[in-house]
PDB file of N, CA and C in Angstrom:
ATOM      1  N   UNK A   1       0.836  -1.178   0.000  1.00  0.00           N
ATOM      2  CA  UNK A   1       0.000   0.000   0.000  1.00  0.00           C
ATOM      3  C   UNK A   1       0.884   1.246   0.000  1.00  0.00           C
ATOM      4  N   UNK A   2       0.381   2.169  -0.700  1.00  0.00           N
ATOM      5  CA  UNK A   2       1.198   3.321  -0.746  1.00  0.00           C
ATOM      6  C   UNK A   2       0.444   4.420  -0.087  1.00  0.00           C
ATOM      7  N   UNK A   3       1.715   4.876   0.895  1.00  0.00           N
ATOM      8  CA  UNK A   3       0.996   6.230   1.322  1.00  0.00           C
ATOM      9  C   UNK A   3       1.561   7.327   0.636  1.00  0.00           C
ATOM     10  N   UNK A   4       0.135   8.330   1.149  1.00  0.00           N
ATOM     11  CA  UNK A   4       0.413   9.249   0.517  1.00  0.00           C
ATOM     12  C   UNK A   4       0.662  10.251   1.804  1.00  0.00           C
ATOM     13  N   UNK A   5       1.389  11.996   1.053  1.00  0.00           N
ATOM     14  CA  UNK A   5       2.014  12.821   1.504  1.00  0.00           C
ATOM     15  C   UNK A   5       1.474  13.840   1.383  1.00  0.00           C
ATOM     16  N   UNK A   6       0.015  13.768   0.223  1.00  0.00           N
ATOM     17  CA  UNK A   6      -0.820  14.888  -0.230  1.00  0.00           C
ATOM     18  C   UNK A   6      -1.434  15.503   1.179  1.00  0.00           C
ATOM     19  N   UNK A   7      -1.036  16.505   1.348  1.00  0.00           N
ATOM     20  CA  UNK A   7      -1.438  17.301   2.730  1.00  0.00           C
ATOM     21  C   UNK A   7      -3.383  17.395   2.584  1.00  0.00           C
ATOM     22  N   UNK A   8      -4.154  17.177   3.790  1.00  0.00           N
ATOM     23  CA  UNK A   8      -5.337  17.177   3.897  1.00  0.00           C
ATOM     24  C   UNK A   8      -5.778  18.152   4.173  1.00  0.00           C
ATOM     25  N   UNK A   9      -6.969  18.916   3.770  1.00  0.00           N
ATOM     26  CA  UNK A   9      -7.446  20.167   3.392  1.00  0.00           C
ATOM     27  C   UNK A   9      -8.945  19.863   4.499  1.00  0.00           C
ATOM     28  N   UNK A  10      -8.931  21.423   5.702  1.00  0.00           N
ATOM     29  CA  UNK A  10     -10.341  21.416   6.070  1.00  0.00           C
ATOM     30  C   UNK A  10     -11.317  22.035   4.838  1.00  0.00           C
ATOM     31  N   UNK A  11     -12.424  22.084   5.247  1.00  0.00           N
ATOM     32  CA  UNK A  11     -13.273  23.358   4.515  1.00  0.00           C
ATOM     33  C   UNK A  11     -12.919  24.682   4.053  1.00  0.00           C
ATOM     34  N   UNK A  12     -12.785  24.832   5.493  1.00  0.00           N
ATOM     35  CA  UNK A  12     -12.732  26.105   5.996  1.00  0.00           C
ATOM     36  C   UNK A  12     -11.017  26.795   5.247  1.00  0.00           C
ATOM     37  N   UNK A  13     -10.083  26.040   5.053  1.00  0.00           N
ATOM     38  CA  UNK A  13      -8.681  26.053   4.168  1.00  0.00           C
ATOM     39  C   UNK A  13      -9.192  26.349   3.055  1.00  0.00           C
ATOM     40  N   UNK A  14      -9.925  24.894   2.380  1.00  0.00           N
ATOM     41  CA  UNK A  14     -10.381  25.390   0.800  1.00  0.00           C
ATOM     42  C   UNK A  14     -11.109  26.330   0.303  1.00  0.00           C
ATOM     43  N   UNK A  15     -12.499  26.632   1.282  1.00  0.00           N
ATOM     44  CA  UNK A  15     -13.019  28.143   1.150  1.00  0.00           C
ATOM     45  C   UNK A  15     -11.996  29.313   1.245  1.00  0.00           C
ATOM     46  N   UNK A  16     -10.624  29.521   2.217  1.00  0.00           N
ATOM     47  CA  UNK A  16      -9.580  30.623   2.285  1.00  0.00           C
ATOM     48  C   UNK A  16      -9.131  30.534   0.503  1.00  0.00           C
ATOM     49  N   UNK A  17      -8.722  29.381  -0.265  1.00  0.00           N
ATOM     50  CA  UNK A  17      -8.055  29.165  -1.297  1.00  0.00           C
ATOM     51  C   UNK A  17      -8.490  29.790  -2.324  1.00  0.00           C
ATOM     52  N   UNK A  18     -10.114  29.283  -2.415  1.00  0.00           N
ATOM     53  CA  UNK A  18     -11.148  29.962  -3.669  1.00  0.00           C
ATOM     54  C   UNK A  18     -11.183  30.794  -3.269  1.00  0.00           C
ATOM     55  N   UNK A  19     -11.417  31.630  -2.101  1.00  0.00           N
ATOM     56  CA  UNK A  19     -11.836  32.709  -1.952  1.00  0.00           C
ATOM     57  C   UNK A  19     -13.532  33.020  -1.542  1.00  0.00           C
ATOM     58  N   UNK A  20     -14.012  32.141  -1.290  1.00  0.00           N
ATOM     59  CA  UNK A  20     -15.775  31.385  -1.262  1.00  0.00           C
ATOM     60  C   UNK A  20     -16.021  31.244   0.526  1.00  0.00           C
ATOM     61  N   UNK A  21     -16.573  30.851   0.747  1.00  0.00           N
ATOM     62  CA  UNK A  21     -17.631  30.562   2.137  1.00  0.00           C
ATOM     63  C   UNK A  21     -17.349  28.644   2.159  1.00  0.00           C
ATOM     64  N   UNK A  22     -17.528  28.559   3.538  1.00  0.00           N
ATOM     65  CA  UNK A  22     -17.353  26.802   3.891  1.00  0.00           C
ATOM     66  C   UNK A  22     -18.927  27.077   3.494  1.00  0.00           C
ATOM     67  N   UNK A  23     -19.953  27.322   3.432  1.00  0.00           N
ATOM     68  CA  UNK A  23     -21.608  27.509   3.508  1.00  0.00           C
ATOM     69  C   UNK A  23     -21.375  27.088   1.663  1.00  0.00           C
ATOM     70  N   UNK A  24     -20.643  27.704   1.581  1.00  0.00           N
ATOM     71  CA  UNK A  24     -20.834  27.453  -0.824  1.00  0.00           C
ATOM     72  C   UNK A  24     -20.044  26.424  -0.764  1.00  0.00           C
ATOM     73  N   UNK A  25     -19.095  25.915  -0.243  1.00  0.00           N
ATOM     74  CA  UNK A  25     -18.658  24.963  -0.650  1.00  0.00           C
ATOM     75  C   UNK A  25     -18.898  23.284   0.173  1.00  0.00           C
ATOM     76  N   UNK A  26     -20.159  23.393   1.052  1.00  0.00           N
ATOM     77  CA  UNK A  26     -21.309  22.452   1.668  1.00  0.00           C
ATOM     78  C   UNK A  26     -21.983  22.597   0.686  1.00  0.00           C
ATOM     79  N   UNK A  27     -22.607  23.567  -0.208  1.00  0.00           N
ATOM     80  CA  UNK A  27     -23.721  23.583  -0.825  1.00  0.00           C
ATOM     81  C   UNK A  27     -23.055  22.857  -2.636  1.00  0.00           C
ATOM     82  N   UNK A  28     -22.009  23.274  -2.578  1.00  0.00           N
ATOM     83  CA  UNK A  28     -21.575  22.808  -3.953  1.00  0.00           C
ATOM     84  C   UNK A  28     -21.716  21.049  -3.763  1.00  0.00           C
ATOM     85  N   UNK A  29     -21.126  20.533  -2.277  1.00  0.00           N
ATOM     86  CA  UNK A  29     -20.754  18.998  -1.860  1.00  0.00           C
ATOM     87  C   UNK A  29     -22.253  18.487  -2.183  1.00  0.00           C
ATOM     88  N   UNK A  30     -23.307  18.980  -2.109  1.00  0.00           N
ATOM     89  CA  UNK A  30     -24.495  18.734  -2.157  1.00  0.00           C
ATOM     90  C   UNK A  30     -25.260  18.026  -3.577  1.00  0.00           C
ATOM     91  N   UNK A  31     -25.068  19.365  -3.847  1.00  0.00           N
ATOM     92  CA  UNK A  31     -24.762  19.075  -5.517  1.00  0.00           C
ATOM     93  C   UNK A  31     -24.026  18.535  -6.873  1.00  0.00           C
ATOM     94  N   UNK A  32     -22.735  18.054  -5.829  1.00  0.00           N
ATOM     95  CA  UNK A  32     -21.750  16.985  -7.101  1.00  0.00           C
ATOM     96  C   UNK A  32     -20.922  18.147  -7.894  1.00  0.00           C
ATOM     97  N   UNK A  33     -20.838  19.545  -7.524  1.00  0.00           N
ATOM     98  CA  UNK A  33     -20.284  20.435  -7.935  1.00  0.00           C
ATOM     99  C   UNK A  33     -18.556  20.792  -7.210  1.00  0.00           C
ATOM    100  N   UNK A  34     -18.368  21.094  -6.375  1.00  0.00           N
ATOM    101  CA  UNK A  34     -17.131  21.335  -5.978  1.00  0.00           C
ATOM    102  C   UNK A  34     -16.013  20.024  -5.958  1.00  0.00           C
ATOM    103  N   UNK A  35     -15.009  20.546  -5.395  1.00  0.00           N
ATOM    104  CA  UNK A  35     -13.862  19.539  -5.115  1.00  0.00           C
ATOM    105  C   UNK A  35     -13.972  18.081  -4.591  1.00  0.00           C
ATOM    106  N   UNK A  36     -13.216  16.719  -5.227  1.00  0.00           N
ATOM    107  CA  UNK A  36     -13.881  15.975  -4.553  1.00  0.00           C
ATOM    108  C   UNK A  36     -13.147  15.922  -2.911  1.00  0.00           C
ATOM    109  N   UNK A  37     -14.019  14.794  -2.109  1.00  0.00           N
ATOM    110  CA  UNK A  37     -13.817  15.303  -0.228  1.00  0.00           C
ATOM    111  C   UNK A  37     -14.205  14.050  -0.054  1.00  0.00           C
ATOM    112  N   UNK A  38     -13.519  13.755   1.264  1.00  0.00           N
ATOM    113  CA  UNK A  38     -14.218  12.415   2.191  1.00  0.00           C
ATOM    114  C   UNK A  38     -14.344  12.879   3.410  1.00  0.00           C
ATOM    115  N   UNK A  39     -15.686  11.996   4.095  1.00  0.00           N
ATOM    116  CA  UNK A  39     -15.630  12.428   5.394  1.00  0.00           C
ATOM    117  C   UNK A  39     -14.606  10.931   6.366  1.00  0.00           C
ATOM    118  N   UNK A  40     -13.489  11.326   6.355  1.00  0.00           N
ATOM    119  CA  UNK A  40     -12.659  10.310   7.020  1.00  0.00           C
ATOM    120  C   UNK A  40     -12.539   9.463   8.558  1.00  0.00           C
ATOM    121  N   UNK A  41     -12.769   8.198   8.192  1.00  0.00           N
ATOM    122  CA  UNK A  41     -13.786   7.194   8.917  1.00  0.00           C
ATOM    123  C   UNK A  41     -15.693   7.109   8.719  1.00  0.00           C
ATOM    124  N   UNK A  42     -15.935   8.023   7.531  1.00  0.00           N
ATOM    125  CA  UNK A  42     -17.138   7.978   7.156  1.00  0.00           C
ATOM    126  C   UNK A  42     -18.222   8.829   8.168  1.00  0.00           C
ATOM    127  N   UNK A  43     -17.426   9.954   8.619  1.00  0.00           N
ATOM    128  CA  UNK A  43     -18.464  11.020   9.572  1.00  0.00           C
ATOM    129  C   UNK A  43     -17.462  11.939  10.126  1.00  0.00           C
ATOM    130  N   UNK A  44     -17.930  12.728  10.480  1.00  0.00           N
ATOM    131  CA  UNK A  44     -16.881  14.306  10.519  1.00  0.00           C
ATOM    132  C   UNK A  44     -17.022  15.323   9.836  1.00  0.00           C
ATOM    133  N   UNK A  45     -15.988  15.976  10.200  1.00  0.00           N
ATOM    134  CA  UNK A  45     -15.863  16.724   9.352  1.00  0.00           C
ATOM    135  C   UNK A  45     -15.634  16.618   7.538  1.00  0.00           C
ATOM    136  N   UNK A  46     -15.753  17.151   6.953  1.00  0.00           N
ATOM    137  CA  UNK A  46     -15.595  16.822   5.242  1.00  0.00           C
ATOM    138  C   UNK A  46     -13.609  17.620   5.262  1.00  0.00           C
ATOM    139  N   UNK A  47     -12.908  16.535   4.275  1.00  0.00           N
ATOM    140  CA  UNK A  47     -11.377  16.735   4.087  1.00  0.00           C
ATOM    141  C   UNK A  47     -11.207  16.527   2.711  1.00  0.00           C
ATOM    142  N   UNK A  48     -10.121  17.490   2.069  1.00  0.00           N
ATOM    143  CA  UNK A  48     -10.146  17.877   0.741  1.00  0.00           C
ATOM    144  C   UNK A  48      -8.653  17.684   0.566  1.00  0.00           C
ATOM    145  N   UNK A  49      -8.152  16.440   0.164  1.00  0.00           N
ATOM    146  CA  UNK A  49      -6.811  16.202  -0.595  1.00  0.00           C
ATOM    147  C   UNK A  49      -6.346  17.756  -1.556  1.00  0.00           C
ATOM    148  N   UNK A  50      -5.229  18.178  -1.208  1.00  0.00           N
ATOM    149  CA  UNK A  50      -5.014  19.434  -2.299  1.00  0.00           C
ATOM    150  C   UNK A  50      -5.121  19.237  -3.339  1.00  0.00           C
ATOM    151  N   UNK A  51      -4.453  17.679  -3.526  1.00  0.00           N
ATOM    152  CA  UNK A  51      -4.477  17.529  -5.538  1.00  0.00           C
ATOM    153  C   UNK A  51      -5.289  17.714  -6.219  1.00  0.00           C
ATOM    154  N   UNK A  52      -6.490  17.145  -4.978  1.00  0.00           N
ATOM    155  CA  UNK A  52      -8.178  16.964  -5.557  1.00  0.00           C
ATOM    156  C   UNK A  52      -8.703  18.752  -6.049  1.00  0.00           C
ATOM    157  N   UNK A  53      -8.265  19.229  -5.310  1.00  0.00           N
ATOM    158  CA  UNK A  53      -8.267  20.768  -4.979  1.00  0.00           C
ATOM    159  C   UNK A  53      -8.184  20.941  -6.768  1.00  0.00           C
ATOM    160  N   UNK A  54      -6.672  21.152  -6.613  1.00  0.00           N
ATOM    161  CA  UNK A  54      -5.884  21.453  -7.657  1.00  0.00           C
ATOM    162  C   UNK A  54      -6.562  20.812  -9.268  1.00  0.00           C
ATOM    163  N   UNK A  55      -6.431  19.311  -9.109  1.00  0.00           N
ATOM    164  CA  UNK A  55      -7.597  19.414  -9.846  1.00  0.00           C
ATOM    165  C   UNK A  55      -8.830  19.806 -10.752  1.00  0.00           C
ATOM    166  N   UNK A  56      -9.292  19.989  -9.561  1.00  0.00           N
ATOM    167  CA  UNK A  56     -10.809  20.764  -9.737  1.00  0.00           C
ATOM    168  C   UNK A  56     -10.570  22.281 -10.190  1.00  0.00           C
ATOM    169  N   UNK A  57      -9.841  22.705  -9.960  1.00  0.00           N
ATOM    170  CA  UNK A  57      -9.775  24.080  -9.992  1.00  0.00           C
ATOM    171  C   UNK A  57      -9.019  24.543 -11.520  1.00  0.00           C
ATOM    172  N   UNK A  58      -7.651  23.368 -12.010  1.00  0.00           N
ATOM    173  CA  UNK A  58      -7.704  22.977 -13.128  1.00  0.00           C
ATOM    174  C   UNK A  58      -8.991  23.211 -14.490  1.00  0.00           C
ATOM    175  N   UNK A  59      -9.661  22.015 -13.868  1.00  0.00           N
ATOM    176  CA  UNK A  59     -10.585  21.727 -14.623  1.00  0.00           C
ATOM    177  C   UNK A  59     -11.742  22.677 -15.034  1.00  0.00           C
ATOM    178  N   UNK A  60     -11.793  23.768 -13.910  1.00  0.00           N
ATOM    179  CA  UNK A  60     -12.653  25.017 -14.247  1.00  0.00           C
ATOM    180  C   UNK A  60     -12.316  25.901 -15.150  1.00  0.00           C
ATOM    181  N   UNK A  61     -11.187  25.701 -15.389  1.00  0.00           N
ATOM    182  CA  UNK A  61     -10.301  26.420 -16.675  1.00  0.00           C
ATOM    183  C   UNK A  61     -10.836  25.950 -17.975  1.00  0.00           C
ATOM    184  N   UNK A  62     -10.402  24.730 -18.291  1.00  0.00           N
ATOM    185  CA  UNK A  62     -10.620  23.478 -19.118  1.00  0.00           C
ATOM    186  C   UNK A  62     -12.248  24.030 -19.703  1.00  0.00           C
ATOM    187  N   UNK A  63     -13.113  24.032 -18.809  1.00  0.00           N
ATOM    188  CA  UNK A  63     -14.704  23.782 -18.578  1.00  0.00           C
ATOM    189  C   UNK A  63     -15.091  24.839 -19.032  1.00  0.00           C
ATOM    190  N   UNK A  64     -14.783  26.055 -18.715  1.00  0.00           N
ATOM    191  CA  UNK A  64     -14.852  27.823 -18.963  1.00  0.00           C
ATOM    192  C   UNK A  64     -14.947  27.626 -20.716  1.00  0.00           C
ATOM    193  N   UNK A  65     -15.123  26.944 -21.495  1.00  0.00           N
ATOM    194  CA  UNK A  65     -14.888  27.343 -23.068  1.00  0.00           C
ATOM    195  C   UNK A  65     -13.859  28.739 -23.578  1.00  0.00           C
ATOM    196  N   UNK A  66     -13.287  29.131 -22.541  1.00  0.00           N
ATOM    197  CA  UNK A  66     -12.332  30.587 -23.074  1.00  0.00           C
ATOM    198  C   UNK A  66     -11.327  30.003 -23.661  1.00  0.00           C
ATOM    199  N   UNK A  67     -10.416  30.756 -24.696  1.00  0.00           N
ATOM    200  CA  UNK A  67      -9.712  30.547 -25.182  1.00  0.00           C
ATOM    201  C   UNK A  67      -9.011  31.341 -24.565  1.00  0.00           C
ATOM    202  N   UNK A  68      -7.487  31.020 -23.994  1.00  0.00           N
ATOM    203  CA  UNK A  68      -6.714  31.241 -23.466  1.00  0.00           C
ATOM    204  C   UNK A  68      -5.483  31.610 -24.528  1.00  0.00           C
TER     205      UNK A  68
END
């Protein structure tokens, strides 16, 4: 098994990152819209791998149809 080193992200971190509310980014988790997250041991708080972050935030680029 391989571990990993990817540092774990609260909410409240990834809302500082976007720049957004932990409240928009519960409401995005809701909807299949934001970053993916686990709640680790399956209850808790919600935790956001950065890559996943990174990722996602990627991909809003990608998704945007702008030509860059």
């Amino acid at each position: 098994m391989e571990i990993s080193t990817d540092p774990w992200l609260t909410r409240q971190e990834v809302a500082d990152r976007l720049r957004t509310t932990g409240k928009t980014l519960a409401n995005w988790a809701t909807k299949d819209l934001g970053p993916r997250y686990v709640r680790l041991g399956g209850h808790g708080p919600a935790r956001y791998r950065l890559s996943d972050v990174i990722a996602w935030e990627n991909a809003q680029f990608a998704d945007s149809g702008d030509a860059a």
